[in-house]
Protein backbone atom coordinates (compact mmCIF):
# COMPACT_ATOMS: atom_id res chain seq x y z
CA UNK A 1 54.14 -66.00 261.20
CA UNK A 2 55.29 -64.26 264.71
CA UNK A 3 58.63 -65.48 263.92
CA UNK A 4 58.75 -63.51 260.46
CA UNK A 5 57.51 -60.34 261.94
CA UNK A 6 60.63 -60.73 264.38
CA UNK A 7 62.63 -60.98 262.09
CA UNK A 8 61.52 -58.11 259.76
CA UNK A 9 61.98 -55.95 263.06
CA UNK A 10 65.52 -57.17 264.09
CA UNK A 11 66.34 -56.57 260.41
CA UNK A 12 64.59 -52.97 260.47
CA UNK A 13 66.23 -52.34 263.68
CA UNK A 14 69.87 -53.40 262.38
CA UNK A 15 69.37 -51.20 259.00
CA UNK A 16 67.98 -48.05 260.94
CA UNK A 17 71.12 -48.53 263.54
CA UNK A 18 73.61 -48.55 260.64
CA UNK A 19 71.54 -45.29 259.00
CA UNK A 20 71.91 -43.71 262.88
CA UNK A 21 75.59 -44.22 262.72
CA UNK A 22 76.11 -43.14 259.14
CA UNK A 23 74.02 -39.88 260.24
CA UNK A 24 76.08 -39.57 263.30
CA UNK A 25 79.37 -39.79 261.10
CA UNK A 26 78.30 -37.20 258.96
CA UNK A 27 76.66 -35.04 261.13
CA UNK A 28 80.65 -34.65 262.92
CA UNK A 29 81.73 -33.61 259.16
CA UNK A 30 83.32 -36.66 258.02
CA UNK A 31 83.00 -39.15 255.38
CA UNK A 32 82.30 -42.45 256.26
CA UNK A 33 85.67 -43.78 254.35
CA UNK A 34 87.62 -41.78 256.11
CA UNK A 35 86.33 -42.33 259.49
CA UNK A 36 87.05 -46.57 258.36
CA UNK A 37 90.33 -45.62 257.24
CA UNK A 38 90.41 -44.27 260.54
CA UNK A 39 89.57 -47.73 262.32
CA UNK A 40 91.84 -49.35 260.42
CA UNK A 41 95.20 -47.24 260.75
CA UNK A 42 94.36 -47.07 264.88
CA UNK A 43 95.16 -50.68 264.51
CA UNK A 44 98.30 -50.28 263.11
CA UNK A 45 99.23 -47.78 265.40
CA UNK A 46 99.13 -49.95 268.03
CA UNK A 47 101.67 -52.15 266.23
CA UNK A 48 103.78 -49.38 265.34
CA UNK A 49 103.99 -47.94 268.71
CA UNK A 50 104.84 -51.78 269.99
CA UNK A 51 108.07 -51.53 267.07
CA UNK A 52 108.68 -47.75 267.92
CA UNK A 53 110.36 -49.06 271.34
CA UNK A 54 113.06 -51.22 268.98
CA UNK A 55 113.57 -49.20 266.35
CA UNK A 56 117.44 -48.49 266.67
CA UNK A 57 117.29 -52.25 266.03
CA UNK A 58 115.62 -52.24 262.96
CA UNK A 59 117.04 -53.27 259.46
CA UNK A 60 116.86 -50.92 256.71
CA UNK A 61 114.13 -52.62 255.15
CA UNK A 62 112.28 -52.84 258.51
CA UNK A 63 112.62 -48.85 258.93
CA UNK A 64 111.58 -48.62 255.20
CA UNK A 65 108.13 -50.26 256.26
CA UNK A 66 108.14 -48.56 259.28
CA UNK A 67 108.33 -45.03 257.31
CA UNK A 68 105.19 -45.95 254.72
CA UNK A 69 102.86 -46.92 257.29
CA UNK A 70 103.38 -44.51 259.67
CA UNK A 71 102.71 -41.96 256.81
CA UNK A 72 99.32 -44.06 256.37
CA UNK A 73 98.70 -43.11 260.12
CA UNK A 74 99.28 -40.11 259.92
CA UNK A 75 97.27 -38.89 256.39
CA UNK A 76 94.24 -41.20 258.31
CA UNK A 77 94.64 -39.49 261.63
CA UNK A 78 94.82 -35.68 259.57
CA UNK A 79 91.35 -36.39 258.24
CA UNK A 80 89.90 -36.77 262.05
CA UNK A 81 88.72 -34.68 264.55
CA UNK A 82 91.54 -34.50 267.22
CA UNK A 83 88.39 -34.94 269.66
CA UNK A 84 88.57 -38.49 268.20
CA UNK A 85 91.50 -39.62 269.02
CA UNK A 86 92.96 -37.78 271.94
CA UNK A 87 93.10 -41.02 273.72
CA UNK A 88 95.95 -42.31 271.12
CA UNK A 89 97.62 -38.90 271.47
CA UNK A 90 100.84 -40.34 273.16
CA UNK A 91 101.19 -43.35 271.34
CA UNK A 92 100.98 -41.14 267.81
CA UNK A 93 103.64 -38.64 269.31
CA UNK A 94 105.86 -41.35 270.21
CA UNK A 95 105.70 -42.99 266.99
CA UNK A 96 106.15 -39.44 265.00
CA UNK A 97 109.04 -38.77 266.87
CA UNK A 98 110.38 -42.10 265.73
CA UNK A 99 109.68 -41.45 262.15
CA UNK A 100 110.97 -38.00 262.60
CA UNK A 101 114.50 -39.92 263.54
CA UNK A 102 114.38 -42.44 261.30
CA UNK A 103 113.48 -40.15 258.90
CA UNK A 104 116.77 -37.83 259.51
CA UNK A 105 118.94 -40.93 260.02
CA UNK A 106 117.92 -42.33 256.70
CA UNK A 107 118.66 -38.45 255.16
CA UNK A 108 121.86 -38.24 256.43
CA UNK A 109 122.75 -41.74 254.93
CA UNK A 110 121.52 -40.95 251.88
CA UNK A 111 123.72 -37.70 252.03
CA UNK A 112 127.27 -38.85 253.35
């Protein structure tokens, strides 16, 4: 019976921690789907910044990719509170300015 009652309170404990966060989330003005959207494209930005240092030896189809998930990043990271993310600040500069020239190289491709 002691065992059950432990349980009930790790379980309380676990749901009122979740509520706390969800609270916390809100209280800073965002939704909770964007602040996961969040998690998730700070991930990728870490593998984008490790590709932004090769990227004058990417294929097209390689810069292609390149483009469409940085613009993930960046729509995810628009949603946030700078405050946020200020520690990721150089690595999402450095990979703008690559899809800034990737970006221009693929325009004036497209244009010659």
């Amino acid at each position: 019976m002691l065992i059950l009652y432990i349980i009930y309170i790790l379980i309380f404990i676990i749901f009122a921690l979740i509520a706390y966060s969800i609270f916390q989330i809100k209280l800073f003005g965002m939704n909770v789907k964007d602040f996961w959207s969040f998690i998730e494209a700070n991930q990728v930005l870490d593998k984008l910044y490790f590709y932004c240092k090769r990227y004058d030896k990417m294929s097209v189809q390689e810069q292609v990719i390149f483009l469409r998930e940085a613009e993930k990043i960046f729509e995810a990271f628009d949603k946030i509170p700078n405050s946020l993310w200020e520690d990721e600040y150089d690595k999402y500069t450095t990979v703008l300015e690559n899809y800034r020239s990737i970006k221009m190289l693929r325009w004036s491709e497209a244009h010659n």
